[in-house]
Protein backbone atom coordinates (compact mmCIF):
# COMPACT_ATOMS: atom_id res chain seq x y z
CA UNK A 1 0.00 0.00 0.00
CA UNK A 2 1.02 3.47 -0.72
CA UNK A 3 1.19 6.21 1.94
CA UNK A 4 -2.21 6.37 3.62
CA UNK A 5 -2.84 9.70 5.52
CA UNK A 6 -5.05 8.73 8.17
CA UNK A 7 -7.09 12.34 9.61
CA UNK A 8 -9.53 12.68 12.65
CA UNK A 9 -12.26 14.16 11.76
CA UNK A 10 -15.21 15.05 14.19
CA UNK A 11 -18.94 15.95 14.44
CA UNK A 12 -19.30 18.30 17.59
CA UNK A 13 -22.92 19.26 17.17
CA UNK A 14 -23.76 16.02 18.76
CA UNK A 15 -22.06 17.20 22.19
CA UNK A 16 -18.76 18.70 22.74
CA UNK A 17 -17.72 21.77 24.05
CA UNK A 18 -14.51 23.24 22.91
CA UNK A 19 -12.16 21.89 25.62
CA UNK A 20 -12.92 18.41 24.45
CA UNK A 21 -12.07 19.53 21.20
CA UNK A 22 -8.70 20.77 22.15
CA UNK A 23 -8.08 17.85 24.02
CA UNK A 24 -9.02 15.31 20.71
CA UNK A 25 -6.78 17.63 18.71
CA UNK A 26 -3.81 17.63 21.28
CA UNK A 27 -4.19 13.52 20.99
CA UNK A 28 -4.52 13.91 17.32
CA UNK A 29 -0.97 15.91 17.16
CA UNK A 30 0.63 13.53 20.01
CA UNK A 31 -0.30 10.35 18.46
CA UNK A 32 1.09 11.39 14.69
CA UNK A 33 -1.97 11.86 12.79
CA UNK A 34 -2.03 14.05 10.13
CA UNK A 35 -4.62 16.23 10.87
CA UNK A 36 -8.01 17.33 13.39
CA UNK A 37 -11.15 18.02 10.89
CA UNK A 38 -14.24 19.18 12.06
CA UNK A 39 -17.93 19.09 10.49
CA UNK A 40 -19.89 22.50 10.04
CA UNK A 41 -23.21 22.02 11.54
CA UNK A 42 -25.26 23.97 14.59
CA UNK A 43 -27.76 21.78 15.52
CA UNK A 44 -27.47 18.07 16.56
CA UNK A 45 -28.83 15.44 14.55
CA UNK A 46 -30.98 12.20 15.73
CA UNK A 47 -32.55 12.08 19.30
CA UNK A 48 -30.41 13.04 22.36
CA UNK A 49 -29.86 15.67 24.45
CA UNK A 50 -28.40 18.71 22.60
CA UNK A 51 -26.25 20.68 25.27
CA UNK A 52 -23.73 21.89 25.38
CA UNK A 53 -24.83 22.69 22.54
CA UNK A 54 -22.91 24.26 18.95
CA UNK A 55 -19.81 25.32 18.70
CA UNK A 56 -18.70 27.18 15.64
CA UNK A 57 -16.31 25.45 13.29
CA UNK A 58 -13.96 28.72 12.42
CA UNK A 59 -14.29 29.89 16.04
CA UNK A 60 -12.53 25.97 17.30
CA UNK A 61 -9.86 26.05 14.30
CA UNK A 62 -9.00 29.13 15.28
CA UNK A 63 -8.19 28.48 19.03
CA UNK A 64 -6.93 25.25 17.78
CA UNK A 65 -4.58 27.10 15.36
CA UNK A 66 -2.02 28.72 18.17
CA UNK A 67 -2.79 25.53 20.57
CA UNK A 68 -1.34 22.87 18.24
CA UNK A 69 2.02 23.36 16.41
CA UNK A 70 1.61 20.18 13.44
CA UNK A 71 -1.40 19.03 12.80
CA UNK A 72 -3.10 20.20 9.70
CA UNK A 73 -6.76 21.48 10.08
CA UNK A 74 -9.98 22.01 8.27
CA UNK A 75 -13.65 21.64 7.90
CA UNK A 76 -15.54 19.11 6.19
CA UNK A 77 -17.35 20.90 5.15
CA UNK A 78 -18.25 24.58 6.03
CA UNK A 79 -21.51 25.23 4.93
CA UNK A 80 -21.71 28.05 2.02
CA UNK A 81 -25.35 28.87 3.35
CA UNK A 82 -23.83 30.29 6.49
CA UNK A 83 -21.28 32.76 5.89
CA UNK A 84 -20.83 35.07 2.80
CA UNK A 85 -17.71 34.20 0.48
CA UNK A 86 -15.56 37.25 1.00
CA UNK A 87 -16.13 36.98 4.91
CA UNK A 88 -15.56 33.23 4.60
CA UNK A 89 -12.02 34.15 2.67
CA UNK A 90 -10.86 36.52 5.62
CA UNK A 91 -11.48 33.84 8.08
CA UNK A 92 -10.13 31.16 6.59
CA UNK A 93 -6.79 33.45 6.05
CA UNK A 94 -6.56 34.75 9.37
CA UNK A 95 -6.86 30.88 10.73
CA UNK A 96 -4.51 29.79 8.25
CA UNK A 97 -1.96 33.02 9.87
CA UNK A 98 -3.14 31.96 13.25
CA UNK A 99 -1.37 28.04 12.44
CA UNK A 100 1.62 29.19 10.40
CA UNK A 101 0.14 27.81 7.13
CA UNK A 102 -1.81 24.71 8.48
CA UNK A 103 -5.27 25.33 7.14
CA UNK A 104 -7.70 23.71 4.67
CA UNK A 105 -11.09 24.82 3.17
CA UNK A 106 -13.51 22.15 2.92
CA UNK A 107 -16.52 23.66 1.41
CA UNK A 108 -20.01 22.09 0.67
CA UNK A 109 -23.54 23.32 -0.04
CA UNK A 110 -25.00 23.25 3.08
CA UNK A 111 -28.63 20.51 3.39
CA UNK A 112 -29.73 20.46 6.98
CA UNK A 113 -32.54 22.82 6.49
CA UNK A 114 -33.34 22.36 10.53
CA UNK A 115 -30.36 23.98 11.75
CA UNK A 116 -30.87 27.02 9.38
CA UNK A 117 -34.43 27.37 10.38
CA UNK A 118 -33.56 26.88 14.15
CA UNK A 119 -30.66 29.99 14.14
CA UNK A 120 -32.72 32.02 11.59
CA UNK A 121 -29.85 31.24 8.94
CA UNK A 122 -31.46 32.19 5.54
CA UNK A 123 -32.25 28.63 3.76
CA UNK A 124 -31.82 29.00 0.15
CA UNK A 125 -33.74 27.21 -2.38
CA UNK A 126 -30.76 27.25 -5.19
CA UNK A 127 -28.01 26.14 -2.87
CA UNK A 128 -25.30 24.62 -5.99
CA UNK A 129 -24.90 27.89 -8.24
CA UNK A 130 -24.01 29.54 -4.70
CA UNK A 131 -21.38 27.13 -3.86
CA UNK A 132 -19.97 27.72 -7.49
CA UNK A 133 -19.82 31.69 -7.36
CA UNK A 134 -18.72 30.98 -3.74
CA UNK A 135 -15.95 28.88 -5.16
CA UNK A 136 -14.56 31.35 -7.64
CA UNK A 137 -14.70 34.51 -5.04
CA UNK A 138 -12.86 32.56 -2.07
CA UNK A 139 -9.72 31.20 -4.84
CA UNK A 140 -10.33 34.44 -6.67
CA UNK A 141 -9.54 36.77 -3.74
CA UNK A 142 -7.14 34.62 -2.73
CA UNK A 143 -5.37 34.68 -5.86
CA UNK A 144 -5.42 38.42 -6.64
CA UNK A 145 -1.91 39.18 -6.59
CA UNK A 146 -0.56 41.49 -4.30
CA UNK A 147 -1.95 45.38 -5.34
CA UNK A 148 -4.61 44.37 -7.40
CA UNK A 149 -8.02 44.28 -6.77
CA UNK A 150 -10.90 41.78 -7.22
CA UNK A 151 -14.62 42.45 -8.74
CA UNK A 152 -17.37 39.26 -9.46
CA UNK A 153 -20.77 40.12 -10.56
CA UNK A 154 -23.03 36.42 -10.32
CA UNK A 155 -26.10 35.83 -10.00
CA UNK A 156 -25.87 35.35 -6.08
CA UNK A 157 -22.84 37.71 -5.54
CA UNK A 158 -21.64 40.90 -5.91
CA UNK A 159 -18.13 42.18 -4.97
CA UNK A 160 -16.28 45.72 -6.73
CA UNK A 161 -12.92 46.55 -5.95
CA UNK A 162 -11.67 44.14 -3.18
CA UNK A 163 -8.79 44.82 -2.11
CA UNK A 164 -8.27 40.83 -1.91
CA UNK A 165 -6.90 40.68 1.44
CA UNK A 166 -5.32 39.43 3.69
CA UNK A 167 -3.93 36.54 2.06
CA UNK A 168 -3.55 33.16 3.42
CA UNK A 169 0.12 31.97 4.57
CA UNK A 170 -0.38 29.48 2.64
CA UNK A 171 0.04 29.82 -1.70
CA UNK A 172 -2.14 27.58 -1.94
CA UNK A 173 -4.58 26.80 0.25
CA UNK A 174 -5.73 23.39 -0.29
CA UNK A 175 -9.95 22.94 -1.28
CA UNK A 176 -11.66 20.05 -0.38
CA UNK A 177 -14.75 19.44 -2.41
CA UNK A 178 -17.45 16.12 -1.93
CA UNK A 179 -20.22 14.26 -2.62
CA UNK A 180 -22.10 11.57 -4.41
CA UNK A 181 -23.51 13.98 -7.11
CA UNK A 182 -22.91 12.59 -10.69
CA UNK A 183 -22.33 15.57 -12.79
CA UNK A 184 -22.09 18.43 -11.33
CA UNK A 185 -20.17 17.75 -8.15
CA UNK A 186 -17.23 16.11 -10.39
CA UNK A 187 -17.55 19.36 -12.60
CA UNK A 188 -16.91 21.55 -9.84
CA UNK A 189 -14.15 19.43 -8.34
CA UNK A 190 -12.00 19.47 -11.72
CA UNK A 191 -11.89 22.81 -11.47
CA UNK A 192 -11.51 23.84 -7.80
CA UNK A 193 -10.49 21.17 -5.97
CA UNK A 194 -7.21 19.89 -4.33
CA UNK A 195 -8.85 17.17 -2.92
CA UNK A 196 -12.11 15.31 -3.75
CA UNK A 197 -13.60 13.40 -0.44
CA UNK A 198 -16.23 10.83 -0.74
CA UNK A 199 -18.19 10.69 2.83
CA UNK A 200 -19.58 7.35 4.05
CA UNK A 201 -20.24 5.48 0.89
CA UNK A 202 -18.75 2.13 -0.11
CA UNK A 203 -15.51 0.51 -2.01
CA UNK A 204 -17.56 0.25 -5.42
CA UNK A 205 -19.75 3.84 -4.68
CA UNK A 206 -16.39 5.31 -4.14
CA UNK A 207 -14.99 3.92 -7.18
CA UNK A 208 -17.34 4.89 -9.90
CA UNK A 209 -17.41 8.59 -8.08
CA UNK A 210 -13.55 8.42 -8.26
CA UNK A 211 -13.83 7.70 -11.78
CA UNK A 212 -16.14 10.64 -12.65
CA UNK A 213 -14.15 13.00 -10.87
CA UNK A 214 -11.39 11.34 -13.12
CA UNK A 215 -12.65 11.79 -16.58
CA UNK A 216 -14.59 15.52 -15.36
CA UNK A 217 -10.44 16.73 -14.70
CA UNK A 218 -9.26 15.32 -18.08
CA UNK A 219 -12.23 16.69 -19.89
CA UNK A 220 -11.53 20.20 -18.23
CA UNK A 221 -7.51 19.80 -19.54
CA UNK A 222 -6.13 18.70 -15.87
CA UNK A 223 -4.23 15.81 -14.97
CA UNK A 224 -6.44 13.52 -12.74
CA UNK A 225 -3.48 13.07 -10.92
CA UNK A 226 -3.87 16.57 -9.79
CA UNK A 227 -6.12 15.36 -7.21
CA UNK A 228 -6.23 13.98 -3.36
CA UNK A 229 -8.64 10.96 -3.05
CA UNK A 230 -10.23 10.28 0.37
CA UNK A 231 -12.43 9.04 2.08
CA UNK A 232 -14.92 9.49 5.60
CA UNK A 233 -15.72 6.77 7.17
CA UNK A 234 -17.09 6.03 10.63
CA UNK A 235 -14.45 4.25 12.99
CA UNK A 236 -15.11 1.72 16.11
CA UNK A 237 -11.71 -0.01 16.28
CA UNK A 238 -11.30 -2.59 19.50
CA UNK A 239 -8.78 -5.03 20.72
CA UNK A 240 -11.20 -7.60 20.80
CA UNK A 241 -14.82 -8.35 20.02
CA UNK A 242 -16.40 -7.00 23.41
CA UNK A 243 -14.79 -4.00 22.51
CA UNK A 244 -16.04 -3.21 19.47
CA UNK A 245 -19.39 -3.96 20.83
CA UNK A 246 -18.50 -1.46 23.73
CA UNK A 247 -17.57 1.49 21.60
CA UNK A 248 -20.49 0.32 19.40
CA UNK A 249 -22.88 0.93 21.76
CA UNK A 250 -21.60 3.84 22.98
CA UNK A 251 -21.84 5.50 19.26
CA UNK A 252 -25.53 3.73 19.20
CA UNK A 253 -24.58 1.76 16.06
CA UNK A 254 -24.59 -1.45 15.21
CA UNK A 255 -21.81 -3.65 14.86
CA UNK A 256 -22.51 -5.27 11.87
CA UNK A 257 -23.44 -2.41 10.19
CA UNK A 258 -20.16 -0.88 10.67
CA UNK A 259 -18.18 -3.13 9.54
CA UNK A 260 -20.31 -3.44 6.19
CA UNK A 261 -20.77 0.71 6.28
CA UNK A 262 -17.25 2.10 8.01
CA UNK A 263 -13.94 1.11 9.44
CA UNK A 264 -14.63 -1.57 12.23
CA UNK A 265 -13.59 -4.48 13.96
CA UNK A 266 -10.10 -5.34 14.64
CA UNK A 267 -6.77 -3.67 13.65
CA UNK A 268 -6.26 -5.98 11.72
CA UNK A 269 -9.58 -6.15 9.80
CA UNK A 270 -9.51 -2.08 9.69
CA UNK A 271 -5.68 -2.41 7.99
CA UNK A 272 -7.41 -4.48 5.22
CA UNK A 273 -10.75 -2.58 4.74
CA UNK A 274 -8.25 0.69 4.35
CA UNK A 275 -6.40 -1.03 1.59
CA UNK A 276 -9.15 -1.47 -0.42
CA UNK A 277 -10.26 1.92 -0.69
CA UNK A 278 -6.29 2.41 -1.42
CA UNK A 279 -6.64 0.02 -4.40
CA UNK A 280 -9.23 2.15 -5.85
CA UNK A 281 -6.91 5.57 -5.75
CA UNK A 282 -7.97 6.85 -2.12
CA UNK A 283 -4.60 8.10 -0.41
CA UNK A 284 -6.50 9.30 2.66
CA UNK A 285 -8.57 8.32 4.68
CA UNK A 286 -11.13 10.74 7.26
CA UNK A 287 -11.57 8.20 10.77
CA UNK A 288 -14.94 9.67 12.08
CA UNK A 289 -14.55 9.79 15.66
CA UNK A 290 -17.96 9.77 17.02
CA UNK A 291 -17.29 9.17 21.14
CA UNK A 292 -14.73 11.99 21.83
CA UNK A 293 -14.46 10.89 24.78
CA UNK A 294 -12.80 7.92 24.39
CA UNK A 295 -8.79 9.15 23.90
CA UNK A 296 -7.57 5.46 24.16
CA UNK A 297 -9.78 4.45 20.80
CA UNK A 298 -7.37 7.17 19.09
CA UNK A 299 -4.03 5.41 20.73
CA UNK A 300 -5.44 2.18 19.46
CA UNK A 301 -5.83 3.32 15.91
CA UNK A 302 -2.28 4.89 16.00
CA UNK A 303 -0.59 2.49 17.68
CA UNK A 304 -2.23 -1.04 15.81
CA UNK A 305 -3.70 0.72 12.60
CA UNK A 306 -1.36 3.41 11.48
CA UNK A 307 1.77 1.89 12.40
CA UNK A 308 0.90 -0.64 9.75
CA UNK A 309 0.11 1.79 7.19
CA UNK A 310 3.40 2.60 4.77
């Protein structure tokens, strides 16, 4: 197997405050991971209690920014409903100055009309053609050189005379675009994206999307190559099979259908499942970490899963 870049990447809406955060993302640095995502939601989903309730994504990767030194960090994905584009490019800039170049914009639609309605969020009907002109005014303002300023008159958008700052530390800041979408989503990949991340689906779902993605860069003149593959998948990795059932439970899934859905069951079993999504083109892989809580689940999959990763 090739290098596999294994990231931890969490959902705090269902219950975390931002010390546990900090404390997943200190584990995430200390145990050699490559890198702390978060999702970009405000309002829990399924049954449960709700407190302590949200936390904002570019709020936590900035703190996160000057306590971690390593680690890279992102979201997966912010959601283009809530912020406009050239407020979203200032944050994301100032967090990537804030980590000395560590940052990484993963940017999606937005769908979970519930949390828009609940924190009177405006809900959108035409949600894709945003993301697009969102798309070009984040890498466009970013890309302004130095002294020059930046106009963009969409449908959705309107900007005249930006200055274009500040910029990011980083040249390039890498853009993570996703989805199961046949068409379009590859479309918009081949032309934005760094990376293309495929969330919870399986080996042969991932493979046909991999391929669209694929033929959408060489149709648009790029080299499919171009590209990071990855993956998210759900993780509930145990020693043994009481284990598994334990952090199971604790996630409220079922056993069996994580190991047919996500990344469960032994080391062992886990090493394997990884390899075939790296036999399809995926070079990282996005463990969801769904009990953050549980610190010694993360030294399991570093010490049994990733050390057995080239």
């Amino acid at each position: 197997m090739d290098r596999m870049d294994l990231r931890i990447f969490t959902e705090p809406q269902q219950g975390a405050d931002y010390d546990t955060l900090l404390s997943v993302a200190r584990a995430t640095e200390e145990l050699g991971f490559d890198a702390f995502f978060r999702s970009d939601h405000y309002l829990r989903m399924g049954d449960g209690d709700p407190s302590p309730g949200p936390t904002d994504a570019w709020i936590t990767l900035a703190g996160l920014a000057r306590e971690t030194s390593r680690i890279r960090l992102g979201t997966l994905m912010t959601a283009a409903t809530f912020r406009l584009p050239g407020v979203l490019a200032i944050q994301a800039a100032q967090v990537d100055a804030m980590s000395g170049g560590r940052i990484e914009l993963g940017l999606g639609a937005g769908w979970f009309e519930a949390e828009h309605t609940a924190y009177g969020i405006p809900f959108p009907q035409q949600k894709f053609p945003r993301l697009e002109e969102q798309l070009a005014i984040v890498t466009g303002l970013w890309s302004t050189p130095p002294g020059e300023t930046f106009s963009f008159d969409g449908a959705h958008y309107r900007l005249t005379d930006s200055p274009a700052l500040p910029k990011p530390v980083q040249e390039k800041v890498p853009v993570l675009l996703g989805g199961l979408g046949h068409q379009r989503t590859p479309r918009l990949a081949a032309r934005y994206a760094d990376e293309f991340n495929i969330p919870f689906a399986s080996v042969e779902d991932s493979a046909a999307q991999f391929d669209r993605v694929r033929a959408a860069a060489r149709e648009a003149g790029r080299d499919p190559e171009d590209l990071v593959y990855s993956n998210a998948l759900v993780a509930c990795v145990g020693r043994d099979e009481a284990e598994v059932a334990r952090r199971a439970a604790a996630i409220g899934r079922d056993v069996a259908d994580l190991r047919r859905d996500g990344l469960a069951g032994s080391p062992a079993e886990v090493v394997d499942r990884i390899g075939r999504f790296a036999e399809i083109g995926a070079s990282r892989i996005y463990l969801q970490i769904l009990d953050l809580h549980d610190l010694d689940h993360l030294e399991l999959i570093s010490s049994e899963v990733q050390s057995q990763l080239a």
